[in-house]
N, C-alpha and C. Protein backbone atom coordinates (compact mmCIF):
# COMPACT_ATOMS: atom_id res chain seq x y z
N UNK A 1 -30.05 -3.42 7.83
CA UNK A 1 -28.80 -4.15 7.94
C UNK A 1 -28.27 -4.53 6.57
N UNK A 2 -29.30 -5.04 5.64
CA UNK A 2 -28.92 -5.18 3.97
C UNK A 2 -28.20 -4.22 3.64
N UNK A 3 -28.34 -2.71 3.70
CA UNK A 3 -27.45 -1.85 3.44
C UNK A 3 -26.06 -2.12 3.62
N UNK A 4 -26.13 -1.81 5.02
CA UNK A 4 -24.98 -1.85 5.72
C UNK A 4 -23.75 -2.73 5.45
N UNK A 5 -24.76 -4.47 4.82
CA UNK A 5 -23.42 -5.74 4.13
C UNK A 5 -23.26 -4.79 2.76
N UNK A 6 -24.39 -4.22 2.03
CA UNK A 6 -23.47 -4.16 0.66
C UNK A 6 -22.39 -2.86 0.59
N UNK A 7 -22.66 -2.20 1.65
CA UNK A 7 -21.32 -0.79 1.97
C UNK A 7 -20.48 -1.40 2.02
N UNK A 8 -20.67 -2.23 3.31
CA UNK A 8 -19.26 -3.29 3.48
C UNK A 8 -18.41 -3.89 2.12
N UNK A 9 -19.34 -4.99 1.69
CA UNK A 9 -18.94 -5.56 0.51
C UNK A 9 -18.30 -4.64 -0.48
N UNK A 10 -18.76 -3.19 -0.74
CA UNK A 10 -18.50 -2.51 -1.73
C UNK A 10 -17.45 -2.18 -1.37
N UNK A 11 -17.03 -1.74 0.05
CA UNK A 11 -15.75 -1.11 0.34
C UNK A 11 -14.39 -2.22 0.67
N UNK A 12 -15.24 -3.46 1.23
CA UNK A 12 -13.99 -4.68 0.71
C UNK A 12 -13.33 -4.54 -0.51
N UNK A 13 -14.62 -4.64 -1.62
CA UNK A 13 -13.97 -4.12 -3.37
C UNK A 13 -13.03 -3.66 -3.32
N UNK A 14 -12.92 -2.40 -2.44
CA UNK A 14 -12.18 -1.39 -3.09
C UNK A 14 -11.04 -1.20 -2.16
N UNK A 15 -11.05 -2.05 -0.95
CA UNK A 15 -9.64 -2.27 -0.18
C UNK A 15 -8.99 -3.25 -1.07
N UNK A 16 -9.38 -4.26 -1.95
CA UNK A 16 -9.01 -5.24 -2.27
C UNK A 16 -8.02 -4.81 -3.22
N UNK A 17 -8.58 -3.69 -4.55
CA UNK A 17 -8.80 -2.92 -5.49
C UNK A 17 -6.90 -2.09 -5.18
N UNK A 18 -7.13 -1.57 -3.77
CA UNK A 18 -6.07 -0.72 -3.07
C UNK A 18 -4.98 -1.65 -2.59
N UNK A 19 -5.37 -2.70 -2.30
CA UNK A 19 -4.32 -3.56 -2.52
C UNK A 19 -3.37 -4.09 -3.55
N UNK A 20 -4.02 -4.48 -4.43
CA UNK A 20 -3.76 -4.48 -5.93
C UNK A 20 -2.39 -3.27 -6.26
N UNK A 21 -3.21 -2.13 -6.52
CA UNK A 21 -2.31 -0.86 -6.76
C UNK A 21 -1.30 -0.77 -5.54
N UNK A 22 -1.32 -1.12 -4.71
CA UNK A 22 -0.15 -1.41 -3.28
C UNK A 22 0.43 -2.10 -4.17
N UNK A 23 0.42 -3.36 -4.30
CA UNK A 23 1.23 -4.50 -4.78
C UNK A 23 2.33 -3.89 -5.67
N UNK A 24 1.46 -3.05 -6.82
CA UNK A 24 2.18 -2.94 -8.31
C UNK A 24 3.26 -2.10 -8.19
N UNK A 25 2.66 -1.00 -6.88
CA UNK A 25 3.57 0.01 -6.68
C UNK A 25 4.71 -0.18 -6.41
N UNK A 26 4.22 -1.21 -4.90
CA UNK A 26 5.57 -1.27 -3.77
C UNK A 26 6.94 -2.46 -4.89
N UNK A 27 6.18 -3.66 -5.83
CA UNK A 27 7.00 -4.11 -6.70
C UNK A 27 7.78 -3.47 -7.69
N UNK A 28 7.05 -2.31 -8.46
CA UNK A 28 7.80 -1.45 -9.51
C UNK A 28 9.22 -0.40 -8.58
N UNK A 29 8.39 -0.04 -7.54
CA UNK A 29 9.95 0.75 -6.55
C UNK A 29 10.61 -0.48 -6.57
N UNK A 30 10.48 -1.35 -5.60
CA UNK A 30 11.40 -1.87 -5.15
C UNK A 30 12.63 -2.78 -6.28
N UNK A 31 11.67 -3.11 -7.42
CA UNK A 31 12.81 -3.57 -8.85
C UNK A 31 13.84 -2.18 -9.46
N UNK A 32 13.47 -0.96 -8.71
CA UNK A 32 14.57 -0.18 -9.26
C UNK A 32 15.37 0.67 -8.29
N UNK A 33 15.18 0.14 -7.11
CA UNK A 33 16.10 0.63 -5.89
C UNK A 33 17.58 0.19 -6.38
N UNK A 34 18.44 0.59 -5.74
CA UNK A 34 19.75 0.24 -6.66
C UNK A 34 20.92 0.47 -5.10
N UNK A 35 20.72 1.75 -4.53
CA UNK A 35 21.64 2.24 -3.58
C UNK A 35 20.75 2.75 -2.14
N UNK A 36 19.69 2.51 -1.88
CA UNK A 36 19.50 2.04 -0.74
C UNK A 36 18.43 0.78 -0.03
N UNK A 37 19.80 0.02 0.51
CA UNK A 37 19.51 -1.47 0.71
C UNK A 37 18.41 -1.45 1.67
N UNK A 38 18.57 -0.99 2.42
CA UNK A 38 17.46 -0.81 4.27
C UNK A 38 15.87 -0.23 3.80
N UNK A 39 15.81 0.73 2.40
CA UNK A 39 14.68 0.87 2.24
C UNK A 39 13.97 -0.21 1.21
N UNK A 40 14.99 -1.09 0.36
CA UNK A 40 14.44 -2.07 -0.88
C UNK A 40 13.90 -3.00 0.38
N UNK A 41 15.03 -3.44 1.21
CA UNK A 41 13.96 -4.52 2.24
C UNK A 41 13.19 -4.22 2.97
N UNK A 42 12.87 -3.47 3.04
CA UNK A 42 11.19 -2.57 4.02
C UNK A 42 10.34 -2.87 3.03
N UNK A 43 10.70 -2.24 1.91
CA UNK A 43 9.05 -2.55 0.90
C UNK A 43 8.99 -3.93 0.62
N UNK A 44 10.12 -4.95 0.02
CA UNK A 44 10.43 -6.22 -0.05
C UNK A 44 9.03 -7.19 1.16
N UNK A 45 9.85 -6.03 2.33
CA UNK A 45 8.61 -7.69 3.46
C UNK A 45 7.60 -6.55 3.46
N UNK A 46 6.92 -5.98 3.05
CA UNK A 46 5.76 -5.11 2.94
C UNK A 46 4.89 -5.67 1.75
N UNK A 47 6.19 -5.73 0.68
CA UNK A 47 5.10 -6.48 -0.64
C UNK A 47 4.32 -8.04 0.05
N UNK A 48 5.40 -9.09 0.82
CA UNK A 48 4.82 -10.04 1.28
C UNK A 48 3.16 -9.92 2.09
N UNK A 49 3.26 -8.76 3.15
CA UNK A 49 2.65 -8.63 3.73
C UNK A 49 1.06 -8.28 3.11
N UNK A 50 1.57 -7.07 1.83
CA UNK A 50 0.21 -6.75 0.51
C UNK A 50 -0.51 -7.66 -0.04
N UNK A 51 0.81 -8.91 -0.11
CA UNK A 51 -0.36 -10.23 -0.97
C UNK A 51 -1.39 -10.91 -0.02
N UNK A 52 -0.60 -10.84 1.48
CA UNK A 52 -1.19 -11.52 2.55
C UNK A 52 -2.71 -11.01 2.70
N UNK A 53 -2.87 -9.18 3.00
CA UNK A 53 -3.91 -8.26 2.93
C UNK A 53 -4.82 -9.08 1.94
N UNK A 54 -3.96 -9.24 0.51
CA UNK A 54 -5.11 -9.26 -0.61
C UNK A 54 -6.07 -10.71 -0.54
N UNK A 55 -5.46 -11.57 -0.17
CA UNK A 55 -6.08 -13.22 0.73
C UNK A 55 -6.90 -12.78 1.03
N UNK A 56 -6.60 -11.76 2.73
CA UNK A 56 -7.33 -11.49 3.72
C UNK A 56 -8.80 -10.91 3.24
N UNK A 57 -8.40 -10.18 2.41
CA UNK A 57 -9.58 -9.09 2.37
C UNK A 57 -10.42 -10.32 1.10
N UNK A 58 -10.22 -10.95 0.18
CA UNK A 58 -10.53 -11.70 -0.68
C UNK A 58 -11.61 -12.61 -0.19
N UNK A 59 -11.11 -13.16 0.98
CA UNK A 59 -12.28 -14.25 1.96
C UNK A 59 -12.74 -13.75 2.47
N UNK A 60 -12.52 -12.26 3.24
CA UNK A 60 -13.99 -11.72 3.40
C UNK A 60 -15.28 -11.36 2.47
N UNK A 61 -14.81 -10.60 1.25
CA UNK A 61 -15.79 -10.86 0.08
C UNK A 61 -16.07 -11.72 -0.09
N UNK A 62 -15.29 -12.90 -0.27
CA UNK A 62 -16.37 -14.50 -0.70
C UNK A 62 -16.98 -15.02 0.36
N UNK A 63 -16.71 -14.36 1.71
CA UNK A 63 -17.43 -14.87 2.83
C UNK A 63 -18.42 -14.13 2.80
N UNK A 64 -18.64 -13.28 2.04
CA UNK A 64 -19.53 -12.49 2.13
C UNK A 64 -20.82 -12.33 0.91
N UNK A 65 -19.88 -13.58 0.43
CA UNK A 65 -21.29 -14.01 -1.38
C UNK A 65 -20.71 -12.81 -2.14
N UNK A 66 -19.71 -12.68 -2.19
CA UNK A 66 -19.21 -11.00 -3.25
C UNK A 66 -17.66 -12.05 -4.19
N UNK A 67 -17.35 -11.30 -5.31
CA UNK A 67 -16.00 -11.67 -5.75
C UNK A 67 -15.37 -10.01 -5.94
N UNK A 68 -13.88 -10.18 -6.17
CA UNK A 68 -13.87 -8.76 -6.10
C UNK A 68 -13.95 -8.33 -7.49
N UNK A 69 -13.96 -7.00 -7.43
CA UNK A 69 -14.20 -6.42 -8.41
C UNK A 69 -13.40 -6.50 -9.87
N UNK A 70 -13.35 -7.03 -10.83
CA UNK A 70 -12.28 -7.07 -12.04
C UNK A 70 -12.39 -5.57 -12.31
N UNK A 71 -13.11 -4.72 -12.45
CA UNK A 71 -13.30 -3.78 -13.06
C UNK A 71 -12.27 -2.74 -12.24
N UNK A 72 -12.51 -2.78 -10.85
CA UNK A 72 -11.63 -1.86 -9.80
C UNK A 72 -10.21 -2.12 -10.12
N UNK A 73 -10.31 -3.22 -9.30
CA UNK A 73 -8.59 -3.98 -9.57
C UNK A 73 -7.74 -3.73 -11.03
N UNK A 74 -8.61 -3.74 -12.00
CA UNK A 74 -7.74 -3.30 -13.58
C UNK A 74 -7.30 -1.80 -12.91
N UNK A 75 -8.45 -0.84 -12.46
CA UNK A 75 -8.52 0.66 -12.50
C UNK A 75 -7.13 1.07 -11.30
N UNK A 76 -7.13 -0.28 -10.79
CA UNK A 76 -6.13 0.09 -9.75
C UNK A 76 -4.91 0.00 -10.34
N UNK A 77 -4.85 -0.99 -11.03
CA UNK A 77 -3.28 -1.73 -11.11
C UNK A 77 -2.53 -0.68 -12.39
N UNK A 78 -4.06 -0.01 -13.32
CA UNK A 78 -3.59 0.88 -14.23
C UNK A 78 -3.17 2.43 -13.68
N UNK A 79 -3.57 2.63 -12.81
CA UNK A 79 -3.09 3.93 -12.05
C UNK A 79 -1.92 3.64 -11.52
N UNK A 80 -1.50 1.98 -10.75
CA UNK A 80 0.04 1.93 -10.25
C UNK A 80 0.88 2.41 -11.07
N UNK A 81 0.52 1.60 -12.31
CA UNK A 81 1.34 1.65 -13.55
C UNK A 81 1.80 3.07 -14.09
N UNK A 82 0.79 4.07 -13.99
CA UNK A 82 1.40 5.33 -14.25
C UNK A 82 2.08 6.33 -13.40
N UNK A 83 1.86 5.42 -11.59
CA UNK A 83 2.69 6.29 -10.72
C UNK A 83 3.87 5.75 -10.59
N UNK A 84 4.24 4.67 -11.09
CA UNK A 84 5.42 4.14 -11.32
C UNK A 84 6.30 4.82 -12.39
N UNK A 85 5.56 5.02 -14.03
CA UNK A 85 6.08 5.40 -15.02
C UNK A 85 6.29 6.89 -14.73
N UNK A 86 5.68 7.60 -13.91
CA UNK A 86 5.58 9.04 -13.78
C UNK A 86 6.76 9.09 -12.76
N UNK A 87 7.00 8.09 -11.80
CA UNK A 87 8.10 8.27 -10.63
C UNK A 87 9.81 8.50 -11.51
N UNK A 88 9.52 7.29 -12.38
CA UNK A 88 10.97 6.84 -13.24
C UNK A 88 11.34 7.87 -13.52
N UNK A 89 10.55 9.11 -14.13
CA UNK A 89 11.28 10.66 -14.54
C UNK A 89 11.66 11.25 -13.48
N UNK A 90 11.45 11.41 -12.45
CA UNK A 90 11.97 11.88 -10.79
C UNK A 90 13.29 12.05 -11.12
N UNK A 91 14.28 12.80 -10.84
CA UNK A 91 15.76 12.97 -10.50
C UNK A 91 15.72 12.49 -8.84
N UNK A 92 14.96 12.88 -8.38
CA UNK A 92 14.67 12.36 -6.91
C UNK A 92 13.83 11.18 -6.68
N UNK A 93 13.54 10.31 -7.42
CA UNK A 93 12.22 9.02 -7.60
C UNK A 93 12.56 8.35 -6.17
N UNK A 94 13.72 8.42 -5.69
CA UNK A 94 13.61 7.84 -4.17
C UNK A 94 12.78 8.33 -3.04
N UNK A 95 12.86 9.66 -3.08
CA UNK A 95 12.64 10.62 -1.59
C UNK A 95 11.45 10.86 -1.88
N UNK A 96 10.54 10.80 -3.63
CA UNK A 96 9.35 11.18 -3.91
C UNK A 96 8.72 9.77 -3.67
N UNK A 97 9.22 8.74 -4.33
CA UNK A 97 9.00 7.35 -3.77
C UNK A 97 8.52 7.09 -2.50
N UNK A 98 9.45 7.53 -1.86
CA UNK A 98 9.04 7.46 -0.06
C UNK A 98 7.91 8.45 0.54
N UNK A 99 8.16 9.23 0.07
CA UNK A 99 6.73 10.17 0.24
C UNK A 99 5.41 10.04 -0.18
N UNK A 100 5.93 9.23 -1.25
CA UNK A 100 4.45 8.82 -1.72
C UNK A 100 4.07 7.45 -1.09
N UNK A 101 4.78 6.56 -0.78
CA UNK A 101 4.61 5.23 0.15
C UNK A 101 4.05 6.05 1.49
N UNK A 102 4.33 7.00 2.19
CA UNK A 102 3.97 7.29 3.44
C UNK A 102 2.41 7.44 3.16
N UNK A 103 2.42 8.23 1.90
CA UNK A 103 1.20 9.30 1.63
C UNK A 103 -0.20 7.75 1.78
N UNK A 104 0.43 6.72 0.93
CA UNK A 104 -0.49 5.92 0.09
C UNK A 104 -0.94 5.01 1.53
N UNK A 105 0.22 4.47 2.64
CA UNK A 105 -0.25 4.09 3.65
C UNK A 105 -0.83 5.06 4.72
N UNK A 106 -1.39 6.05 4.10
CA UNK A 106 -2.20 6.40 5.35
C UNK A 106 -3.74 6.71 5.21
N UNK A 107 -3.83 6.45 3.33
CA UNK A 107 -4.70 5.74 3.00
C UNK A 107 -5.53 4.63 3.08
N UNK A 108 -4.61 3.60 3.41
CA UNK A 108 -4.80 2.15 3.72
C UNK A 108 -4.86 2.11 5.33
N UNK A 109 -4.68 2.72 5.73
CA UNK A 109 -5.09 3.27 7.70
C UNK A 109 -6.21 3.51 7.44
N UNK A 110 -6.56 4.35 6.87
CA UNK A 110 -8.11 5.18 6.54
C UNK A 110 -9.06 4.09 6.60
N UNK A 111 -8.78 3.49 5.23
CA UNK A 111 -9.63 2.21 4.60
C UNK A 111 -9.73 1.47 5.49
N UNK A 112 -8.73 0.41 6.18
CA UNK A 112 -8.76 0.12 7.37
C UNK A 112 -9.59 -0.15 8.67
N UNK A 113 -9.34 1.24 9.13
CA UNK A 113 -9.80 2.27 10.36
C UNK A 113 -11.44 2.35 9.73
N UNK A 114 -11.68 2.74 8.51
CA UNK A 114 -13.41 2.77 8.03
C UNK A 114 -14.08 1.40 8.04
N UNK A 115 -13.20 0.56 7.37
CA UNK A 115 -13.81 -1.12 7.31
C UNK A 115 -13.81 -1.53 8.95
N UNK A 116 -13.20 -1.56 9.64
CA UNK A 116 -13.46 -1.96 11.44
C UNK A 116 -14.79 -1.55 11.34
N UNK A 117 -14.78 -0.15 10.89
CA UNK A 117 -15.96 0.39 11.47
C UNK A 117 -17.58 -0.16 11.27
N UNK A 118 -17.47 -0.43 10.42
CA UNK A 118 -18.55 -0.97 9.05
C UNK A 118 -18.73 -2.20 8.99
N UNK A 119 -17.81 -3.06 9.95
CA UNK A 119 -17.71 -4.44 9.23
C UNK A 119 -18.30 -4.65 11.45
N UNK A 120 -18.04 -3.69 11.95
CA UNK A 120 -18.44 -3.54 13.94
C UNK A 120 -20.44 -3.08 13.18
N UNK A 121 -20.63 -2.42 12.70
CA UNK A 121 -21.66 -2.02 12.38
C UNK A 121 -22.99 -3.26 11.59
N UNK A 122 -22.24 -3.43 10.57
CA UNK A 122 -23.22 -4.88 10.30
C UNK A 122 -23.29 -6.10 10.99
N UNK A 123 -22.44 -6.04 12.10
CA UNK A 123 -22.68 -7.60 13.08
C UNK A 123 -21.18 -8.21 12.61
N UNK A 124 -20.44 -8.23 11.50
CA UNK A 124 -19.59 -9.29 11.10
C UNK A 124 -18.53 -9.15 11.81
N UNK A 125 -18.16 -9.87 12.66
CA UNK A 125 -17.39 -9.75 13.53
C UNK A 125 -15.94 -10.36 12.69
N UNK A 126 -15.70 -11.78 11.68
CA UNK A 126 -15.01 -11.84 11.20
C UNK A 126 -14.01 -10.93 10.63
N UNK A 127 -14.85 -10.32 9.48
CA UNK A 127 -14.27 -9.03 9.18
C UNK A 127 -13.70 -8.09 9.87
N UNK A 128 -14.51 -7.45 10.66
CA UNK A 128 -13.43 -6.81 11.49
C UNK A 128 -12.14 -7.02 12.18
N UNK A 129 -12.03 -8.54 12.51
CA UNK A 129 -11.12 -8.95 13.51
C UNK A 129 -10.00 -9.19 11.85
N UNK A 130 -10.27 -9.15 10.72
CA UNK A 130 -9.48 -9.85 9.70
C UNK A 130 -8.63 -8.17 9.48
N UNK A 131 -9.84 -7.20 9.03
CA UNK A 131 -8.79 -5.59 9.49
C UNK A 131 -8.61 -5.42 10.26
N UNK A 132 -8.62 -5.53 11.78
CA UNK A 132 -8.04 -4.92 12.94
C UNK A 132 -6.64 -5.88 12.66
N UNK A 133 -6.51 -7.12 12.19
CA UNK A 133 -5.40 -7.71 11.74
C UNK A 133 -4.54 -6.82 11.16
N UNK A 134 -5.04 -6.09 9.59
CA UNK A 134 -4.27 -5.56 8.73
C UNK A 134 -3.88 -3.98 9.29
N UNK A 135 -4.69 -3.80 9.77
CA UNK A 135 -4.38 -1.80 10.68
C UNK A 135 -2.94 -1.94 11.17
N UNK A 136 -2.65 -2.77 11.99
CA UNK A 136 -0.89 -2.32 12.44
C UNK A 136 0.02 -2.61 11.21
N UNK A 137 0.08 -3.63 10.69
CA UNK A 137 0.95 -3.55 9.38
C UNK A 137 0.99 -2.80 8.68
N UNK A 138 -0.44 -1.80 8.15
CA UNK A 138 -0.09 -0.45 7.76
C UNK A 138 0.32 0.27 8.61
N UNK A 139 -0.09 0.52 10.20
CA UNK A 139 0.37 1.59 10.68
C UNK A 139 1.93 1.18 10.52
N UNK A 140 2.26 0.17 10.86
CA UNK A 140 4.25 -0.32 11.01
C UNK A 140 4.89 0.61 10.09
N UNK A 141 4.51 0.05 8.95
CA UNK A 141 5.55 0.37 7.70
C UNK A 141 4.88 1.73 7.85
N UNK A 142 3.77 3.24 7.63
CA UNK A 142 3.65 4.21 7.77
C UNK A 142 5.03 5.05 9.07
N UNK A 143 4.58 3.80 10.13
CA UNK A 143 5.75 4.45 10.88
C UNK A 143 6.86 4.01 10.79
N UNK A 144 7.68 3.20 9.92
CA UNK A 144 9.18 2.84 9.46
C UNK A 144 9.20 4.35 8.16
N UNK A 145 8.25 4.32 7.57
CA UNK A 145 8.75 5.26 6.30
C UNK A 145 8.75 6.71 7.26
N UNK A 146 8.01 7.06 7.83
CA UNK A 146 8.40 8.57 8.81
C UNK A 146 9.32 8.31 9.40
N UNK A 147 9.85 7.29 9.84
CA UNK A 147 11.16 7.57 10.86
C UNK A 147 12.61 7.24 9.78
N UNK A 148 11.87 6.94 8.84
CA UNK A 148 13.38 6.94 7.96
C UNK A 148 13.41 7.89 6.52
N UNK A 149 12.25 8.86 6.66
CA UNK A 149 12.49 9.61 5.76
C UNK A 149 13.67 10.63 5.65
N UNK A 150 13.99 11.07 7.08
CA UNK A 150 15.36 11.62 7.03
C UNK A 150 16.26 11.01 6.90
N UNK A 151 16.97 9.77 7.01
CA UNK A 151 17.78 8.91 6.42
C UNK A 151 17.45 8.98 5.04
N UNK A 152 17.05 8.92 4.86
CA UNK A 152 16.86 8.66 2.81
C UNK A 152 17.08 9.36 2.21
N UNK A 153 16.57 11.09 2.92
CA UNK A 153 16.64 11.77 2.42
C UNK A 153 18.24 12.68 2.35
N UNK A 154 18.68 12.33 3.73
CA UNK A 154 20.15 12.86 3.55
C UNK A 154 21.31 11.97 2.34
N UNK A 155 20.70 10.61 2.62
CA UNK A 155 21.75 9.52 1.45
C UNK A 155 21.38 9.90 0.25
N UNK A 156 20.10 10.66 -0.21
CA UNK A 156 20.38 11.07 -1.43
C UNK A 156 20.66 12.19 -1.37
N UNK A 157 20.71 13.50 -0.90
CA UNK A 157 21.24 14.64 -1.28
C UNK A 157 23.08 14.30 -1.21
N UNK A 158 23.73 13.48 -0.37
CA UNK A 158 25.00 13.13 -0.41
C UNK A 158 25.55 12.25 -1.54
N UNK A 159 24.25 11.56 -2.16
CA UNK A 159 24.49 10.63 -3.26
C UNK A 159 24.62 11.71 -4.34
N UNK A 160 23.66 12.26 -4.50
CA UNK A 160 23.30 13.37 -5.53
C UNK A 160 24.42 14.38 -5.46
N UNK A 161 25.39 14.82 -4.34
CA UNK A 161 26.41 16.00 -4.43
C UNK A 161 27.43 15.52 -5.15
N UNK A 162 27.86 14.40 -5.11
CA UNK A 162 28.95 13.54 -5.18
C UNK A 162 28.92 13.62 -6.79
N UNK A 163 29.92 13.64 -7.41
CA UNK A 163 30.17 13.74 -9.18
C UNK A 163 30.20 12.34 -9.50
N UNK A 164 29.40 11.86 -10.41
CA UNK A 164 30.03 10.30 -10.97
C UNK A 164 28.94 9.41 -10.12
N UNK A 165 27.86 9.72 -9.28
CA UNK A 165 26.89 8.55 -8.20
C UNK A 165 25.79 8.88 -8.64
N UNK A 166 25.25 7.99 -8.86
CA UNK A 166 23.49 7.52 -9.27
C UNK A 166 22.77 7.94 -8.03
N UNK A 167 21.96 8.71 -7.61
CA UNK A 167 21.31 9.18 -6.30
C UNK A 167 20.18 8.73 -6.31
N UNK A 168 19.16 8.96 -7.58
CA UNK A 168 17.54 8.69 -7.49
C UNK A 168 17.55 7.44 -7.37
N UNK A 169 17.69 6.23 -7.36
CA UNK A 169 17.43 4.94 -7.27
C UNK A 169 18.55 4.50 -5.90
């Protein structure tokens, strides 16, 4: 069963870690959205929802005699930082933006969907009931960004045809 808490614990780390890089991401898009309003406020109450996760998942590690990881969380927040700086060159940084938000929450399903599992496996019932919490809020926004990737994607190819309109943001 010792095993089994420090998998757990280790993989709290690194939901925590994935939260983090959530945060930096969904904040760096959403400070340079410019021309579509319906997708800045999706990530807007999504960022709320990331800090909420990062609580969540935080008191399970300390409920669990763990702190999270400084070392992860830097590794995270420094990888946001370059999928942010790498997005800004995009002519398309919106529609790749959104693709990559779909991509990154179905990651955080994964993580999720694995921690239930793990956290049903060592007895901790807390835990689990704290991710079976966080699983629909990723699944939500996974399924707001698929059902509005064709919206986004037509407002920018119409933004983008148009002479004189800013499309990628």
């Amino acid at each position: 069963m010792a095993e089994h808490n420090e998998n757990l614990l280790d993989w709290l780390r690194n939901a925590h870690a994935m939260e983090q890089q959530a945060e930096q991401m969904l904040k760096a898009q959403a400070s340079r959205i410019q021309h579509y309003p319906e997708l800045k406020a999706r990530i807007e109450a999504h960022i709320d929802e990331t800090l909420q996760q990062q609580r969540i998942v935080e008191d399970c590690i300390t409920r669990l005699g763990g702190k999270p990881s400084v070392a992860k969380d830097f590794a995270a927040k420094t990888m946001a930082f370059g999928q942010a700086v790498g997005g800004m060159a995009n002519a398309d940084e919106i529609v790749k933006g959104a693709i990559a938000g779909y991509v990154f929450e179905h990651v955080e399903i994964a993580t999720y969907t694995t921690l239930i599992a793990a956290a049903q496996a060592a007895g901790d019932a807390a835990t689990q009931r704290a991710c079976e919490a966080i699983l629909p809020q990723e699944q939500a926004m996974a399924d707001w960004l698929l059902k509005h990737l064709p919206q986004i994607t037509t407002q920018f190819l119409a933004r983008d045809a148009t002479e004189g309109v800013v499309a990628k943001r």
